[in-house]
PDB file of N, CA and C in Angstrom:
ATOM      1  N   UNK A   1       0.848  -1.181   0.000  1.00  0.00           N
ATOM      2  CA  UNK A   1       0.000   0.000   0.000  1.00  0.00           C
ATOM      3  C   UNK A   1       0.893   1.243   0.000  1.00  0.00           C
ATOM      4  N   UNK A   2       0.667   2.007  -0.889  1.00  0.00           N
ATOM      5  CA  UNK A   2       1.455   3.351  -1.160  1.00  0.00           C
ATOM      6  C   UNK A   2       0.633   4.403  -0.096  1.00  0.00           C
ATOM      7  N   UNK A   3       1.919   5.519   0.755  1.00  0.00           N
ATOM      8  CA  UNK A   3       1.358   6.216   1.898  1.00  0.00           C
ATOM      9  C   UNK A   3       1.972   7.587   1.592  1.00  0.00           C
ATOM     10  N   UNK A   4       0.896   8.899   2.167  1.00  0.00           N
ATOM     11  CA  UNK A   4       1.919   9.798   1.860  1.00  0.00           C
ATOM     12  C   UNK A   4       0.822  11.124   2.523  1.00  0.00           C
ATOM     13  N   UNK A   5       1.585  11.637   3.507  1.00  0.00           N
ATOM     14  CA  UNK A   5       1.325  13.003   4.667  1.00  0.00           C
ATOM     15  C   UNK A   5       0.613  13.835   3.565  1.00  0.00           C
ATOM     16  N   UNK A   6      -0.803  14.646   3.525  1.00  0.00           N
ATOM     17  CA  UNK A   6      -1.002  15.288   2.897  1.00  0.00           C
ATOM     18  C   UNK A   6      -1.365  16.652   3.442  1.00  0.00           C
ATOM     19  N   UNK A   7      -0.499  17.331   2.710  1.00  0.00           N
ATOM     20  CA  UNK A   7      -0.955  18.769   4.091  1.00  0.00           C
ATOM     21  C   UNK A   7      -1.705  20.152   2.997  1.00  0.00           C
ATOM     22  N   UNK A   8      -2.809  20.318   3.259  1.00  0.00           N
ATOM     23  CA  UNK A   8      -3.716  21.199   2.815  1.00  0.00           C
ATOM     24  C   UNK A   8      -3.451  22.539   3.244  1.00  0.00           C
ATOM     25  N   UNK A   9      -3.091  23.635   1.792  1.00  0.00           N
ATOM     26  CA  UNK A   9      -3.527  24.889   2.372  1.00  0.00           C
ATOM     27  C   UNK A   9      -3.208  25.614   3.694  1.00  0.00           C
ATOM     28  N   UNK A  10      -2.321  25.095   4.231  1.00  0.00           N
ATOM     29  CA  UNK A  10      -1.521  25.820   5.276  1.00  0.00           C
ATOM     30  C   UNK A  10      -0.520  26.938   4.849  1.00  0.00           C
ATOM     31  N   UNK A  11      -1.832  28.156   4.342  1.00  0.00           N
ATOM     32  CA  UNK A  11      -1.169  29.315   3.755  1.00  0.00           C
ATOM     33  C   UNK A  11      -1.239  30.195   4.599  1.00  0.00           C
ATOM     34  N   UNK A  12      -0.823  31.805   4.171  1.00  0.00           N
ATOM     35  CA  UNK A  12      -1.346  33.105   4.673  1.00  0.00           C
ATOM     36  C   UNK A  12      -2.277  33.490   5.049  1.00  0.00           C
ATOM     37  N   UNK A  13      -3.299  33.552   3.397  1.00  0.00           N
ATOM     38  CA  UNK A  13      -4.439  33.986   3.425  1.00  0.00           C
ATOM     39  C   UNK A  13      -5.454  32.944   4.254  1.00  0.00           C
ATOM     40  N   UNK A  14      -5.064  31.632   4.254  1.00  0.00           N
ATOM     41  CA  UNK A  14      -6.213  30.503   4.978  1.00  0.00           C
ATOM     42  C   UNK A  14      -5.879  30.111   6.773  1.00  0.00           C
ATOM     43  N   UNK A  15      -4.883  30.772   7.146  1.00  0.00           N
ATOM     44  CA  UNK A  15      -4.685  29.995   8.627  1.00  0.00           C
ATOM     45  C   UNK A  15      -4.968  31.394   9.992  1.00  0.00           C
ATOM     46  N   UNK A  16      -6.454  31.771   9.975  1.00  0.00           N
ATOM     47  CA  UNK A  16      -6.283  32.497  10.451  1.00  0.00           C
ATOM     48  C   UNK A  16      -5.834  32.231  11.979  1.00  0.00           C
ATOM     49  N   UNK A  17      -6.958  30.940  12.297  1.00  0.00           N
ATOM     50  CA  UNK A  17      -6.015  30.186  13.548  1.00  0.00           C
ATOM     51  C   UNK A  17      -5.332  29.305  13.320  1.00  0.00           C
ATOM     52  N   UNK A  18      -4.697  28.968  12.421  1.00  0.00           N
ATOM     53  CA  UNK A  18      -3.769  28.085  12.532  1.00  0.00           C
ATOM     54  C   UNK A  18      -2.782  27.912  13.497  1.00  0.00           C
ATOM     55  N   UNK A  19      -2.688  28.745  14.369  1.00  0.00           N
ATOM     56  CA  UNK A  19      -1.410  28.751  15.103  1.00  0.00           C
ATOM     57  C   UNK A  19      -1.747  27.834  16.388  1.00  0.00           C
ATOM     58  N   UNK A  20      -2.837  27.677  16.437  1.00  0.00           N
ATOM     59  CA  UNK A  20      -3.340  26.066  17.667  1.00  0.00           C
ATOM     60  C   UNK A  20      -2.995  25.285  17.057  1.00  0.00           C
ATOM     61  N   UNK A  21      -2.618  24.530  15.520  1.00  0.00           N
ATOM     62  CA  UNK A  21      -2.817  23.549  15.735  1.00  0.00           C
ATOM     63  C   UNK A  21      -0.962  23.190  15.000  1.00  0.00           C
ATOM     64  N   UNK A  22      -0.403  24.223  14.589  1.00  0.00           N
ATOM     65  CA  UNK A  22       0.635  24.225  14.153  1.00  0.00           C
ATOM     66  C   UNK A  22       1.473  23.081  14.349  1.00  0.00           C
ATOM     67  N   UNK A  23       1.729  23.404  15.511  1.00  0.00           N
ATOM     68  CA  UNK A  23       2.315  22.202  16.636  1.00  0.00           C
ATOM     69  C   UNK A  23       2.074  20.803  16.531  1.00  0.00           C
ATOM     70  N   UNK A  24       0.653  20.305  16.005  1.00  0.00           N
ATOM     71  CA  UNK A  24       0.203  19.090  15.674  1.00  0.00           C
ATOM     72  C   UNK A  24       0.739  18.732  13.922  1.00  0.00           C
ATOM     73  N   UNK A  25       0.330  19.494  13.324  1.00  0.00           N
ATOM     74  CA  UNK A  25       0.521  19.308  12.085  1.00  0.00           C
ATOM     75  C   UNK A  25       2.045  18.866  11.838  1.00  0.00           C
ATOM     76  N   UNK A  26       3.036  19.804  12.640  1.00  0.00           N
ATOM     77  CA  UNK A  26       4.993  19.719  12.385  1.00  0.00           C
ATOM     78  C   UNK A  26       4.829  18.205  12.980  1.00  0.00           C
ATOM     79  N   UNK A  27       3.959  18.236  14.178  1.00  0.00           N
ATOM     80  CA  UNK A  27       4.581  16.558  14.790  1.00  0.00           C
ATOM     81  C   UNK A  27       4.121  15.858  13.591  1.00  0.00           C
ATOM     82  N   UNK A  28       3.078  15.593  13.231  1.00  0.00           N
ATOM     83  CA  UNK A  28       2.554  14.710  12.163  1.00  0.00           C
ATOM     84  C   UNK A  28       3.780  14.379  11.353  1.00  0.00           C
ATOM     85  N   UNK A  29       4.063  15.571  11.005  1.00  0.00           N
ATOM     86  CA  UNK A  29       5.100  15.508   9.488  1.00  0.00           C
ATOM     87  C   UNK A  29       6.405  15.222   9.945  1.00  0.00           C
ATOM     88  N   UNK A  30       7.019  15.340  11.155  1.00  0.00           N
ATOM     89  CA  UNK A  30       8.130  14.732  11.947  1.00  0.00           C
ATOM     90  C   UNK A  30       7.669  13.407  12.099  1.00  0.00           C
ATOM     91  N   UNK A  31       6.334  12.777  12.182  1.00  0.00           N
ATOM     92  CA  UNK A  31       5.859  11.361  12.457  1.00  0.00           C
ATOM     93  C   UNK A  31       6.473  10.688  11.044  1.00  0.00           C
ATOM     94  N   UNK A  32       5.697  11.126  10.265  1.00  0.00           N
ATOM     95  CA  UNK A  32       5.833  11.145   8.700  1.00  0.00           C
ATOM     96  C   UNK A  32       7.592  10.687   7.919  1.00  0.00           C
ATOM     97  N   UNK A  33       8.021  11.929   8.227  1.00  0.00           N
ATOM     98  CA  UNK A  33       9.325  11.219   8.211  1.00  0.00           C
ATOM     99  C   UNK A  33      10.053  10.406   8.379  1.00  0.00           C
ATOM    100  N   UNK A  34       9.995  10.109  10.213  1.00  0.00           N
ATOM    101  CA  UNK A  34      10.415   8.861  10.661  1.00  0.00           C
ATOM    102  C   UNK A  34      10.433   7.334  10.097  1.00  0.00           C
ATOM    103  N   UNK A  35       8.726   7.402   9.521  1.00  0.00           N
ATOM    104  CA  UNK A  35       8.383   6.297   9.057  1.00  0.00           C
ATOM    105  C   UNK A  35       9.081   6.251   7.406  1.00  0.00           C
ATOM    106  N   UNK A  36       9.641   7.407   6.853  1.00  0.00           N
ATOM    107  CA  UNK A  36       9.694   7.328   5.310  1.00  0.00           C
ATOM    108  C   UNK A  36       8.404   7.458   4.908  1.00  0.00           C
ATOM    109  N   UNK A  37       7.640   8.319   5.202  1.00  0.00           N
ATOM    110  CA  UNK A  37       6.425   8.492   4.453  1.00  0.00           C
ATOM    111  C   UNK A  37       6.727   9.948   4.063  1.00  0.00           C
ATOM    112  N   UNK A  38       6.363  10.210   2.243  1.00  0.00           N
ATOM    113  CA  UNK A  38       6.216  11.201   1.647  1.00  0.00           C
ATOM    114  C   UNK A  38       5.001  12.279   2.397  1.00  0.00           C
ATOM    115  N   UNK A  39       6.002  13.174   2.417  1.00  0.00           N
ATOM    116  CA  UNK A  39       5.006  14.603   2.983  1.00  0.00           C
ATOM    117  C   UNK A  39       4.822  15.511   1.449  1.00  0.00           C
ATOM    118  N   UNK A  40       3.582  15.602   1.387  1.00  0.00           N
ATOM    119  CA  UNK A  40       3.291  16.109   0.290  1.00  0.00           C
ATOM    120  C   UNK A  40       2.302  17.831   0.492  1.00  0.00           C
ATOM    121  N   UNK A  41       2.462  18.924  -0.212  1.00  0.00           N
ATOM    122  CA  UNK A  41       2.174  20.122   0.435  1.00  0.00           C
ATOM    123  C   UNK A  41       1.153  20.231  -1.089  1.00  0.00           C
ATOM    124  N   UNK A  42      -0.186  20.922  -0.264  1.00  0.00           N
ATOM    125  CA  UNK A  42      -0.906  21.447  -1.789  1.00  0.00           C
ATOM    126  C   UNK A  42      -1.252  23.044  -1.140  1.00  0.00           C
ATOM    127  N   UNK A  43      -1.145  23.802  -2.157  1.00  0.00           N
ATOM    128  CA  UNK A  43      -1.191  24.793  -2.104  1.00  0.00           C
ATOM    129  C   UNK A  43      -2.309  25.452  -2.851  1.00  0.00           C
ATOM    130  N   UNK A  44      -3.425  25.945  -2.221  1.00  0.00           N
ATOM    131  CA  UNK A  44      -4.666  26.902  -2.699  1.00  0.00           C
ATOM    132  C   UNK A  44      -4.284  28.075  -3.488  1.00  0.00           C
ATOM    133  N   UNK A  45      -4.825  28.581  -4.917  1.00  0.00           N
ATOM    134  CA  UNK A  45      -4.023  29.827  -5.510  1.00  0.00           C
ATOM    135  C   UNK A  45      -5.176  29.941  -6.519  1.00  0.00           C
ATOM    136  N   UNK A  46      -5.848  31.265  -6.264  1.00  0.00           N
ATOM    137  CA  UNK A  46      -7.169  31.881  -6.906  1.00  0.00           C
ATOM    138  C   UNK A  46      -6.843  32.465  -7.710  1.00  0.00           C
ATOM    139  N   UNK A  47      -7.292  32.189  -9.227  1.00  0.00           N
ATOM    140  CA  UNK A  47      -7.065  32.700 -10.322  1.00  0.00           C
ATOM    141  C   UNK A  47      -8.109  33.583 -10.690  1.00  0.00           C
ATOM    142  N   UNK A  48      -9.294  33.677 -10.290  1.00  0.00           N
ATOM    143  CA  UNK A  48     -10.337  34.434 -10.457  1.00  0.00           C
ATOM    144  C   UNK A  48     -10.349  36.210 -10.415  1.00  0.00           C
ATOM    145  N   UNK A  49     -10.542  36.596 -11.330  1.00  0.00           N
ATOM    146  CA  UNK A  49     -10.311  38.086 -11.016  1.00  0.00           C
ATOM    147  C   UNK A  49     -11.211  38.972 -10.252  1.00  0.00           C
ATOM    148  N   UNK A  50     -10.210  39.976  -9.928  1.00  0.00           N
ATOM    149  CA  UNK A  50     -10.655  40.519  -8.937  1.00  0.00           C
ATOM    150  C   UNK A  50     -10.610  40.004  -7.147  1.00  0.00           C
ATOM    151  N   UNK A  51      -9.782  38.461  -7.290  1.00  0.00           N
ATOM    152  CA  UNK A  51      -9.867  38.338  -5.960  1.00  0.00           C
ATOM    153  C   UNK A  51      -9.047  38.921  -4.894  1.00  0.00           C
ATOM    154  N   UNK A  52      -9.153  38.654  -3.945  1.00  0.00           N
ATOM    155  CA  UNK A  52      -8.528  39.512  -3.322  1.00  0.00           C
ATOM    156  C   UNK A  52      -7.749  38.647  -2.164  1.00  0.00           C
ATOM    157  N   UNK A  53      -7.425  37.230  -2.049  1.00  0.00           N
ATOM    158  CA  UNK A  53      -6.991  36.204  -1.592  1.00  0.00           C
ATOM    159  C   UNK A  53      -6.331  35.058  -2.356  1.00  0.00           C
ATOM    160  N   UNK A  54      -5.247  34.419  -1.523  1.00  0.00           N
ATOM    161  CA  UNK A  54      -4.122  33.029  -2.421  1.00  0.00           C
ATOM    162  C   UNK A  54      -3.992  33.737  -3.823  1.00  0.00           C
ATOM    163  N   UNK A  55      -3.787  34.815  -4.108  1.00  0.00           N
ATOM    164  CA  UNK A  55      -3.595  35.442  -5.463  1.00  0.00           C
ATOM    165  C   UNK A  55      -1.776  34.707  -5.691  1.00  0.00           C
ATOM    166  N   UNK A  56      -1.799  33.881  -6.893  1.00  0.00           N
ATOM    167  CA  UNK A  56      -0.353  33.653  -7.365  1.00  0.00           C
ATOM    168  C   UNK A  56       0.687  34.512  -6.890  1.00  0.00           C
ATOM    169  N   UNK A  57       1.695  33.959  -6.452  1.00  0.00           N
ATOM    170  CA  UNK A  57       2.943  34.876  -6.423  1.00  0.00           C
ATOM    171  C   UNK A  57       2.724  36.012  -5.418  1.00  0.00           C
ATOM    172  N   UNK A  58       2.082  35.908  -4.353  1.00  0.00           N
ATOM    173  CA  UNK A  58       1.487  37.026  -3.452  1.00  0.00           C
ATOM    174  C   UNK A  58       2.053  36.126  -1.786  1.00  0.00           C
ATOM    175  N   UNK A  59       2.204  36.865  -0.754  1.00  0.00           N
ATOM    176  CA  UNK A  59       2.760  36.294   0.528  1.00  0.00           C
ATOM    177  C   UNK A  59       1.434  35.554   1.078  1.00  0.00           C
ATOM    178  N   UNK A  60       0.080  36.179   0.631  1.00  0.00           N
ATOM    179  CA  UNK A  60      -1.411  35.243   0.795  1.00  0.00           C
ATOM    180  C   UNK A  60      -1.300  33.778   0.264  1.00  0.00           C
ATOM    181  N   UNK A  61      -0.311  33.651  -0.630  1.00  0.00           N
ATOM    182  CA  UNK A  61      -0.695  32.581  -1.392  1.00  0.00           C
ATOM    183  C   UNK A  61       0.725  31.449  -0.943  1.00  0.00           C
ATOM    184  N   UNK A  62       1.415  31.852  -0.148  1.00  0.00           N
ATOM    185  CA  UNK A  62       2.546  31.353   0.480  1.00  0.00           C
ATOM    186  C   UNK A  62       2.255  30.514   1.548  1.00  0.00           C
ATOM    187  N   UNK A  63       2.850  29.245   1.633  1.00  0.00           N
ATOM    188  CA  UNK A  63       2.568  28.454   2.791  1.00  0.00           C
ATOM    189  C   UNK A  63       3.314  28.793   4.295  1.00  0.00           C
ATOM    190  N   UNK A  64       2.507  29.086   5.182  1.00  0.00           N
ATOM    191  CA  UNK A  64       3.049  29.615   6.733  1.00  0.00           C
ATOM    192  C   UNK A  64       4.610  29.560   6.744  1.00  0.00           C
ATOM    193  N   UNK A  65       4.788  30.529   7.117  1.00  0.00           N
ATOM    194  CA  UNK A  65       6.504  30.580   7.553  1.00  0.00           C
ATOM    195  C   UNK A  65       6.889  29.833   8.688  1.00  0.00           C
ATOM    196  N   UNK A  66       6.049  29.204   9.537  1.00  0.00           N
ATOM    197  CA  UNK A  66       6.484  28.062  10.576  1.00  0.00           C
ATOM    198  C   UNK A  66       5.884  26.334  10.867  1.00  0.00           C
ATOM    199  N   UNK A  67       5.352  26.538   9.202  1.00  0.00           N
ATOM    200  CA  UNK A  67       5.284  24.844   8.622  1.00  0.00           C
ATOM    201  C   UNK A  67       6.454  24.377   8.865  1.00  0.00           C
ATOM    202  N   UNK A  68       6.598  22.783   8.899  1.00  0.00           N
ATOM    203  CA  UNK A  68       7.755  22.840   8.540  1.00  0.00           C
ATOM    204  C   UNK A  68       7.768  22.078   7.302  1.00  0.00           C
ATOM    205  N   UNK A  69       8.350  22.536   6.264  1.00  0.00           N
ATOM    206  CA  UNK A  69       8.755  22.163   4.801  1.00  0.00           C
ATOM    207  C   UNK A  69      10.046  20.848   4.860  1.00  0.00           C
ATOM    208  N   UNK A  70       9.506  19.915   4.604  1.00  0.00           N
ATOM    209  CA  UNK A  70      10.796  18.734   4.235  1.00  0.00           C
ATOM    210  C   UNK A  70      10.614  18.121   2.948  1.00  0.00           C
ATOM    211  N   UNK A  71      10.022  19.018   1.981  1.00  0.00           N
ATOM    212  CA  UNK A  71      10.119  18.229   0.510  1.00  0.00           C
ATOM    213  C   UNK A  71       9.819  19.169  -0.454  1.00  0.00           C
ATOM    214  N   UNK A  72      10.108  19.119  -1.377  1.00  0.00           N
ATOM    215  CA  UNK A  72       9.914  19.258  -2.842  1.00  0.00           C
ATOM    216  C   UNK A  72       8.730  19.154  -3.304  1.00  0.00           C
ATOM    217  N   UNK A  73       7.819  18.709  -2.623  1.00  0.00           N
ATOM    218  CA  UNK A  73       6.543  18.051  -3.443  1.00  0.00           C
ATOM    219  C   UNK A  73       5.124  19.341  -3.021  1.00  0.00           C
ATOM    220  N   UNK A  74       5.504  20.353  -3.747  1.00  0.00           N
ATOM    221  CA  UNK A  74       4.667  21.182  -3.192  1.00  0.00           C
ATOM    222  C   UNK A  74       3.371  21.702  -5.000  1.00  0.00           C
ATOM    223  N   UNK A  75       2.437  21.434  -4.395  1.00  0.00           N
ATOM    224  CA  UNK A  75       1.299  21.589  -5.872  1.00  0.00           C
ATOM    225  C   UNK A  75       0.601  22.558  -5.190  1.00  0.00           C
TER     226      UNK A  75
END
């Protein structure tokens, strides 16, 4: 069976509380590791005009500066 950490949208514009659960999510992905399981990051990004949120290439559309990032695999 193929396994792999999937972490949603832990951006700017989307975590307004994120910061409760921060702490859970890094352990997860420190869990994740341990085992050799792929941590995989998807990233929300509104193409719709006029929006005013996850706009491409914007710090909204950036995943939290105290995730913690251990891969390459970011969509």
């Amino acid at each position: 069976m193929n396994k792999a950490l999937i972490v949603i949208d832990i951006q700017n514009d989307i975590t307004k509380n994120y910061k409760e659960i921060i702490d859970n999510i890094n352990s997860a992905i420190d869990w994740a590791v341990a085992h050799e399981i792929p941590v995989v990051y998807i990233r929300h990004e509104n193409l719709s005009q006029g929006t005013r949120t996850f706009k491409p290439n914007t710090r909204g559309s950036e995943l939290a500066c105290d995730l913690k990032i251990v891969s390459d695999c970011i969509f």
